[in-house]
N, C-alpha and C. Protein backbone atom coordinates (compact mmCIF):
# COMPACT_ATOMS: atom_id res chain seq x y z
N UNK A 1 -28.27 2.59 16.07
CA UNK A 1 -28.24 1.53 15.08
C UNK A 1 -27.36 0.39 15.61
N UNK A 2 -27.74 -0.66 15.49
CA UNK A 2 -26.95 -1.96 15.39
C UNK A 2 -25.98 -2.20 14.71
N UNK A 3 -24.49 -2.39 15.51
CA UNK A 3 -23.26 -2.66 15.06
C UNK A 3 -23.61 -3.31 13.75
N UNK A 4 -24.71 -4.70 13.72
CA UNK A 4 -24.70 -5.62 13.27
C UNK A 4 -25.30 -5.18 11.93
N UNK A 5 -26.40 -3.95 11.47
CA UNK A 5 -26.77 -3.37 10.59
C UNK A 5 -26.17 -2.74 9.96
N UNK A 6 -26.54 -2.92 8.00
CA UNK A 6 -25.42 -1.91 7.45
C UNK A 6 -26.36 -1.39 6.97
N UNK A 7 -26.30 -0.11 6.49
CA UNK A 7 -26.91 1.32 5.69
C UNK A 7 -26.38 1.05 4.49
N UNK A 8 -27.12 1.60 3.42
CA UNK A 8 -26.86 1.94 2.08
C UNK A 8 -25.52 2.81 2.01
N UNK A 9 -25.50 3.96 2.71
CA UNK A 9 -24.34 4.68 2.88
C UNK A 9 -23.06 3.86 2.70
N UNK A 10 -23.25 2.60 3.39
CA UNK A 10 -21.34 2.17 3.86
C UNK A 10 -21.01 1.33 2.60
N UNK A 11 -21.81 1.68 1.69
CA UNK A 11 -21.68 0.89 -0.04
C UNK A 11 -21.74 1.57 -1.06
N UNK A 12 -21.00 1.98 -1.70
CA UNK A 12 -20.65 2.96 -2.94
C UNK A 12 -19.58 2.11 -3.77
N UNK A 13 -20.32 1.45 -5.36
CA UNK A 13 -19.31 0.94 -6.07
C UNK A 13 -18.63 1.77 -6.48
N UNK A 14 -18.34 3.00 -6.83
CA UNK A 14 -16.97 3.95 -6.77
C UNK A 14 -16.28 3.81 -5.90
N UNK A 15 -16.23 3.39 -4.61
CA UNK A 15 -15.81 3.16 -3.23
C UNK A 15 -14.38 2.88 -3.91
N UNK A 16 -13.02 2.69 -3.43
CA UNK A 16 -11.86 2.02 -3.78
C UNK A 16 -11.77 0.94 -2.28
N UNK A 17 -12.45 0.87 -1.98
CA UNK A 17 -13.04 -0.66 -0.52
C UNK A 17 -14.00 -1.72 -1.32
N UNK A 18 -13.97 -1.85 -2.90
CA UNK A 18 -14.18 -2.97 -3.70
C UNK A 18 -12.97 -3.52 -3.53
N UNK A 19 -13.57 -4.79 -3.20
CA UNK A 19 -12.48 -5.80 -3.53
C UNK A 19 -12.30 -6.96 -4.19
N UNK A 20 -13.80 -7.04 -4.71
CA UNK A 20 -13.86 -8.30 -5.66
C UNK A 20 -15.54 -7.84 -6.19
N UNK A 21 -15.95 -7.85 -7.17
CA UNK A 21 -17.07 -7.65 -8.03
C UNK A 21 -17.08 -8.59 -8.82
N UNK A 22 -18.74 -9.65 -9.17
CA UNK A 22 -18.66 -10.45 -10.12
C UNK A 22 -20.39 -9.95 -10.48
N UNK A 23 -20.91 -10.11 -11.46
CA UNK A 23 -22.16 -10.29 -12.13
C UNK A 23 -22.57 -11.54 -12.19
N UNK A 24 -24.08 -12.30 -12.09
CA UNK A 24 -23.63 -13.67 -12.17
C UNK A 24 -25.25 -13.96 -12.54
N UNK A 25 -25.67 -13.55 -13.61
CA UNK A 25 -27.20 -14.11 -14.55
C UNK A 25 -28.02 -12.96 -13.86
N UNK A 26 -26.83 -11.39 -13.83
CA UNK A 26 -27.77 -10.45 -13.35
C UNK A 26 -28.08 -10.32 -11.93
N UNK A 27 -27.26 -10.95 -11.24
CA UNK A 27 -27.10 -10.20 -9.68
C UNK A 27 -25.50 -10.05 -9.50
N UNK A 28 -25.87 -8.82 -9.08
CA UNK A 28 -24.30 -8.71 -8.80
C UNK A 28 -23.85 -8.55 -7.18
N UNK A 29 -22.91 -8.92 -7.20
CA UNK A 29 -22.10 -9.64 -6.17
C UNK A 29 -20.88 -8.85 -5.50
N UNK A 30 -20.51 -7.78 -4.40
CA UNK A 30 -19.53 -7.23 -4.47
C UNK A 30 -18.89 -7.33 -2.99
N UNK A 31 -17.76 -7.12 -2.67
CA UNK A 31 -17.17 -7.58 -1.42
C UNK A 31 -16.51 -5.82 -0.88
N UNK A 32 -16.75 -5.71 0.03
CA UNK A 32 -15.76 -4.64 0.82
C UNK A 32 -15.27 -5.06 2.04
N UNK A 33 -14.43 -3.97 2.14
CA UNK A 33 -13.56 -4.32 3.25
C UNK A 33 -13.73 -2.88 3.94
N UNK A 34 -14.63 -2.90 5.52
CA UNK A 34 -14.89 -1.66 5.61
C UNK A 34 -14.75 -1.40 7.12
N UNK A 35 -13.33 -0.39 7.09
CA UNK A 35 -12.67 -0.86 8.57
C UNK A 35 -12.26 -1.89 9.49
N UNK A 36 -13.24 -2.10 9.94
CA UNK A 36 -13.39 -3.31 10.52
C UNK A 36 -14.60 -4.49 10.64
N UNK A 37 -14.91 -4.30 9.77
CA UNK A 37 -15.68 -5.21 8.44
C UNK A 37 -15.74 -5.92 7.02
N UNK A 38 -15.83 -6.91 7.11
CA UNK A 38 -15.74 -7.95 5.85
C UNK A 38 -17.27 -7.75 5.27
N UNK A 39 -17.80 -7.23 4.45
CA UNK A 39 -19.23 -7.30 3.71
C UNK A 39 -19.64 -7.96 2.58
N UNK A 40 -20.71 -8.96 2.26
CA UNK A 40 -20.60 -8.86 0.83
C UNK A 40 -22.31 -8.43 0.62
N UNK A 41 -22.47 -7.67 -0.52
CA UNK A 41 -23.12 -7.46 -0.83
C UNK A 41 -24.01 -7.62 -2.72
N UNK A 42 -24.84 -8.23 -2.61
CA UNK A 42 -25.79 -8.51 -3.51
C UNK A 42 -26.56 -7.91 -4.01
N UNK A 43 -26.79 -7.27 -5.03
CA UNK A 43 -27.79 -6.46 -5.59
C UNK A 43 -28.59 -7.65 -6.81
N UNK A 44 -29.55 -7.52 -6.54
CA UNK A 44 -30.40 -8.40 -7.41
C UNK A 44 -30.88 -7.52 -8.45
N UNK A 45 -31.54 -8.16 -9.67
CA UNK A 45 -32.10 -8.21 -10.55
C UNK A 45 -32.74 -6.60 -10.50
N UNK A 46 -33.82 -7.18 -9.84
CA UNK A 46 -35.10 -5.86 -9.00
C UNK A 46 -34.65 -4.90 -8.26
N UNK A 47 -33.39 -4.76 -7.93
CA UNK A 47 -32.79 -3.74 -7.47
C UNK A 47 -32.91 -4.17 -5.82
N UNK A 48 -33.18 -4.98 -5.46
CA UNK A 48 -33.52 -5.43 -3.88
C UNK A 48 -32.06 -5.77 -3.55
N UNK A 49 -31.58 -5.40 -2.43
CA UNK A 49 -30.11 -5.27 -1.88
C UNK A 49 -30.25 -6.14 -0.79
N UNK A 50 -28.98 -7.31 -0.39
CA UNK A 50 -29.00 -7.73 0.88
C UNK A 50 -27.48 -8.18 1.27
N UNK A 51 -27.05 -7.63 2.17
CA UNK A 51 -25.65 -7.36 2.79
C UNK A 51 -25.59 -8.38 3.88
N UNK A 52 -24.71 -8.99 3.85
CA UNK A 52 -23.94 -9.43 4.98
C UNK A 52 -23.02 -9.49 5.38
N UNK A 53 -22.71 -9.63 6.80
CA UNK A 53 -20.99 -9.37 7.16
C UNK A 53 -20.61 -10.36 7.62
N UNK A 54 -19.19 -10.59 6.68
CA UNK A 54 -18.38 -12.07 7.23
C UNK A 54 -17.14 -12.29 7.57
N UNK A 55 -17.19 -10.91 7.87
CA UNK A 55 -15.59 -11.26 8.88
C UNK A 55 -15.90 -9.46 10.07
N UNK A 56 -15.47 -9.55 11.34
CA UNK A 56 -15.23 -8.20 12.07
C UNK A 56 -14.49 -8.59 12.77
N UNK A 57 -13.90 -7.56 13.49
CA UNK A 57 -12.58 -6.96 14.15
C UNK A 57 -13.30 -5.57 15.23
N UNK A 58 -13.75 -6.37 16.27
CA UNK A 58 -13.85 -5.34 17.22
C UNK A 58 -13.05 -4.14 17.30
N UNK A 59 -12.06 -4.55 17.43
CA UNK A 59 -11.13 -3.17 18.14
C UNK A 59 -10.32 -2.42 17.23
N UNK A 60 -10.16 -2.85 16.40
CA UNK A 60 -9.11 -2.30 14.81
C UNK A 60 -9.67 -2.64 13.77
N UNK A 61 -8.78 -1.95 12.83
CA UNK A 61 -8.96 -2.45 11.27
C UNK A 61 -8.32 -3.46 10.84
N UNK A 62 -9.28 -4.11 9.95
CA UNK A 62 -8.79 -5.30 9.27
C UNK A 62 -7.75 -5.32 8.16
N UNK A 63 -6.65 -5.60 7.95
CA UNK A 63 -5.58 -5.41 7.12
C UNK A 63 -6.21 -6.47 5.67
N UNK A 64 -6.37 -6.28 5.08
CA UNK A 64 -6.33 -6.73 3.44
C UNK A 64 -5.22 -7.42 3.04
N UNK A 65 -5.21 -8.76 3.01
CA UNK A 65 -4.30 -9.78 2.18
C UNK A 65 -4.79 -9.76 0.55
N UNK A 66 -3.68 -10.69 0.08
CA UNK A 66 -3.45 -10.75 -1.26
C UNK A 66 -5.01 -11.33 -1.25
N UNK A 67 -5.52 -10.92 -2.76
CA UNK A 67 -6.79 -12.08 -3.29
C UNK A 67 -6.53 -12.81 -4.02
N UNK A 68 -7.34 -13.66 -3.81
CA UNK A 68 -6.91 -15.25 -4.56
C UNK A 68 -8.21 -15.80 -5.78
N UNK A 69 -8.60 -14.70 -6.64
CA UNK A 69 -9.68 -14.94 -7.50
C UNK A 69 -9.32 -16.40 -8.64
N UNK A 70 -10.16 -16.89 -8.58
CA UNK A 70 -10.92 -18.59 -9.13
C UNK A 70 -11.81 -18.08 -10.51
N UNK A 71 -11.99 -19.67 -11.64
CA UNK A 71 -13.16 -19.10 -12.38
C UNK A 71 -14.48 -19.23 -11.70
N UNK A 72 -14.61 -19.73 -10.84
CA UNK A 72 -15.88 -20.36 -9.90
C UNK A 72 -15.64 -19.44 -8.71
N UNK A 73 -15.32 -18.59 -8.18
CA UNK A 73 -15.21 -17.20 -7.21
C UNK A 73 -13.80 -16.66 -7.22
N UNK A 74 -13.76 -16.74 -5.09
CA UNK A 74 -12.72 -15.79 -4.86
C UNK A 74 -12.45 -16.10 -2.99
N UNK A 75 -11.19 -15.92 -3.05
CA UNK A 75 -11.10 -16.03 -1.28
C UNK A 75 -9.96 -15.19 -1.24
N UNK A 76 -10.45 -14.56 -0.21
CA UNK A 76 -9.77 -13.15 0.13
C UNK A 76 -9.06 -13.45 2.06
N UNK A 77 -8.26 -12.84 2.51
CA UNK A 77 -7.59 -12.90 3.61
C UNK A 77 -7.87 -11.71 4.28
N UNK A 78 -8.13 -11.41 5.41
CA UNK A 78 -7.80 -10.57 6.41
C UNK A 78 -6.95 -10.96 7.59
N UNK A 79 -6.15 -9.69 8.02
CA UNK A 79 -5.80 -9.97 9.02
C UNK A 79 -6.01 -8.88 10.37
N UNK A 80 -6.36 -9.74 11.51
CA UNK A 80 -6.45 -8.98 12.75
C UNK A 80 -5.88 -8.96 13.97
N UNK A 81 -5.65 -8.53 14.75
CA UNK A 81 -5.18 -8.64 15.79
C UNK A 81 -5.32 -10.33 16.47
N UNK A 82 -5.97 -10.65 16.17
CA UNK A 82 -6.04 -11.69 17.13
C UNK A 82 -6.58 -13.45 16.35
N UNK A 83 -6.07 -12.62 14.78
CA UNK A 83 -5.87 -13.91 13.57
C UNK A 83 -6.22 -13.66 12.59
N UNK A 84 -6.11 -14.50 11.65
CA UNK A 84 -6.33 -14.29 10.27
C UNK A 84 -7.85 -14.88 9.97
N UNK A 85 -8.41 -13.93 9.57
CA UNK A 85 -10.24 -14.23 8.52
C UNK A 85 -9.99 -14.75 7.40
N UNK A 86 -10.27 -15.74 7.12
CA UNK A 86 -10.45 -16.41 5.40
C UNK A 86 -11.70 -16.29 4.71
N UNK A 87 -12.03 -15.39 4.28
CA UNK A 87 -13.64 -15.63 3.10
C UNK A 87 -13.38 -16.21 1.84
N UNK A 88 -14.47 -17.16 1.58
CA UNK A 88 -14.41 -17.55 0.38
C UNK A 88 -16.12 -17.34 -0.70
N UNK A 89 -16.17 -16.99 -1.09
CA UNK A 89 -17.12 -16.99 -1.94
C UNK A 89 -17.39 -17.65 -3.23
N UNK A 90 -18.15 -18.36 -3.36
CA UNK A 90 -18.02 -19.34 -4.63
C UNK A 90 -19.59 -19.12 -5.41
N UNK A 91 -19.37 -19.50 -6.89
CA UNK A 91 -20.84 -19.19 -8.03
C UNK A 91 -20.56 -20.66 -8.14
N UNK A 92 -21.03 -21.68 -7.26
CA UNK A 92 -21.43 -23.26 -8.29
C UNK A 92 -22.21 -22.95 -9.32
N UNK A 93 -21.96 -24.14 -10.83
CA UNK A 93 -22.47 -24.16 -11.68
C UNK A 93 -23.83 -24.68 -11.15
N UNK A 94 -25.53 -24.32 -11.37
CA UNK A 94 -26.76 -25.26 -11.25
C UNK A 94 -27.55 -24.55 -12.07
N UNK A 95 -28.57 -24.92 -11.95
CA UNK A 95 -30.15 -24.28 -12.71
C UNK A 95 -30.15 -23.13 -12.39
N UNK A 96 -29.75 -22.59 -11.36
CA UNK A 96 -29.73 -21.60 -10.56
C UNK A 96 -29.13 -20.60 -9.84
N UNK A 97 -29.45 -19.81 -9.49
CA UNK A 97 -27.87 -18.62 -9.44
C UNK A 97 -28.40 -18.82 -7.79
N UNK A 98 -26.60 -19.55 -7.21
CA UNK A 98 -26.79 -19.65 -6.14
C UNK A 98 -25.32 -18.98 -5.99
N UNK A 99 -24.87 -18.04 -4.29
CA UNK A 99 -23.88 -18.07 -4.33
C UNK A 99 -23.39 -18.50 -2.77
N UNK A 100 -22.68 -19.47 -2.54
CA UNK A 100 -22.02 -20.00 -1.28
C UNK A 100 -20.93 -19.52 -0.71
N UNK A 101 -20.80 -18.62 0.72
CA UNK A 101 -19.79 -17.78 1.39
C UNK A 101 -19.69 -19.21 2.81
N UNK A 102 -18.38 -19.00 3.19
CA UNK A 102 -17.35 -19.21 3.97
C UNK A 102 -16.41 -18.87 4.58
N UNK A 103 -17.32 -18.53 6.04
CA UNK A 103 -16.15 -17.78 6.78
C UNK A 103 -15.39 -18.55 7.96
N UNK A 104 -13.80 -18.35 7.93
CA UNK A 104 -13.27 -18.81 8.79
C UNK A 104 -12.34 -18.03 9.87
N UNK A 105 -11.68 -18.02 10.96
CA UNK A 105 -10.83 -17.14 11.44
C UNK A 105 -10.23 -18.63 11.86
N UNK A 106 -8.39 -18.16 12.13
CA UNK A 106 -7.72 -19.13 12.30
C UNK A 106 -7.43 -18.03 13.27
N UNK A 107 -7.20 -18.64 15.06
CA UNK A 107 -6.86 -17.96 15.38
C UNK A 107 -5.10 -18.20 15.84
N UNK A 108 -4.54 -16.42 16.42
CA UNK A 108 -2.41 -16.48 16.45
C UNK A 108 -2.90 -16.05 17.79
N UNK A 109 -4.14 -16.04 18.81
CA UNK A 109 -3.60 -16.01 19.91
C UNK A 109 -4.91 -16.47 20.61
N UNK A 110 -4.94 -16.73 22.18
CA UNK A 110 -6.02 -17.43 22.66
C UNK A 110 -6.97 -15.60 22.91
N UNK A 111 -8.33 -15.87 22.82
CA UNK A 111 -9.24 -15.26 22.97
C UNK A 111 -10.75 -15.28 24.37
N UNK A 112 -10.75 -14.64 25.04
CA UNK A 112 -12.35 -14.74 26.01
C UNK A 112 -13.36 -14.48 25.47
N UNK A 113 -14.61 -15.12 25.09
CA UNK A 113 -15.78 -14.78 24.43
C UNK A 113 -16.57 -15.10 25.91
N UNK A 114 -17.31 -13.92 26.07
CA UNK A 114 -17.99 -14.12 27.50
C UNK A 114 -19.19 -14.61 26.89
């Protein structure tokens, strides 16, 4: 399997690796923090699931900063070896249930990306 693929398995809302859950006109919206993975995951209406990951940490685990929940989302901190991940997730008000993620890493040391 692909690093880059997640399984149903690595998502259990009993999980205590919730870190932010919102509902939002019937999709719900939930964030983990899973090792060395930032996820959020969407469950729609129809039960159709789609995950993505927005923050990793090759070599370690990602340490969990304070959360910073909004009435309009949430931005959460990680930290890694080689800097801090900022996610933000936001519900703009529209016609429409849209939800907008933002990922950043600030990096505390220089890095080689071959």
């Amino acid at each position: 399997m692909s690093d880059q693929a997640a399984t149903p398995a690595l998502f259990h809302y009993k999980d205590s690796s919730v870190l932010f859950s919102r509902n939002v006109n019937g999709y719900e919206t939930a964030m983990f923090c899973i090792h060395n993975s930032v996820w959020v995951l969407v469950t729609m209406p129809s039960g159709f699931r789609l995950a993505v990951r927005c923050a990793y940490s090759p070599s370690e685990p990602l340490e969990v900063l304070p959360v910073r929940e909004q009435e309009n989302g949430v931005t959460l901190k990680f930290k890694s070896s080689f800097g801090i991940f900022q996610v933000t997730l936001d519900f703009p008000a529209s016609d429409c249930t849209m939800l907008h993620y933002k990922s950043v890493v600030e990096l505390t040391r220089s890095i080689h990306i071959p």
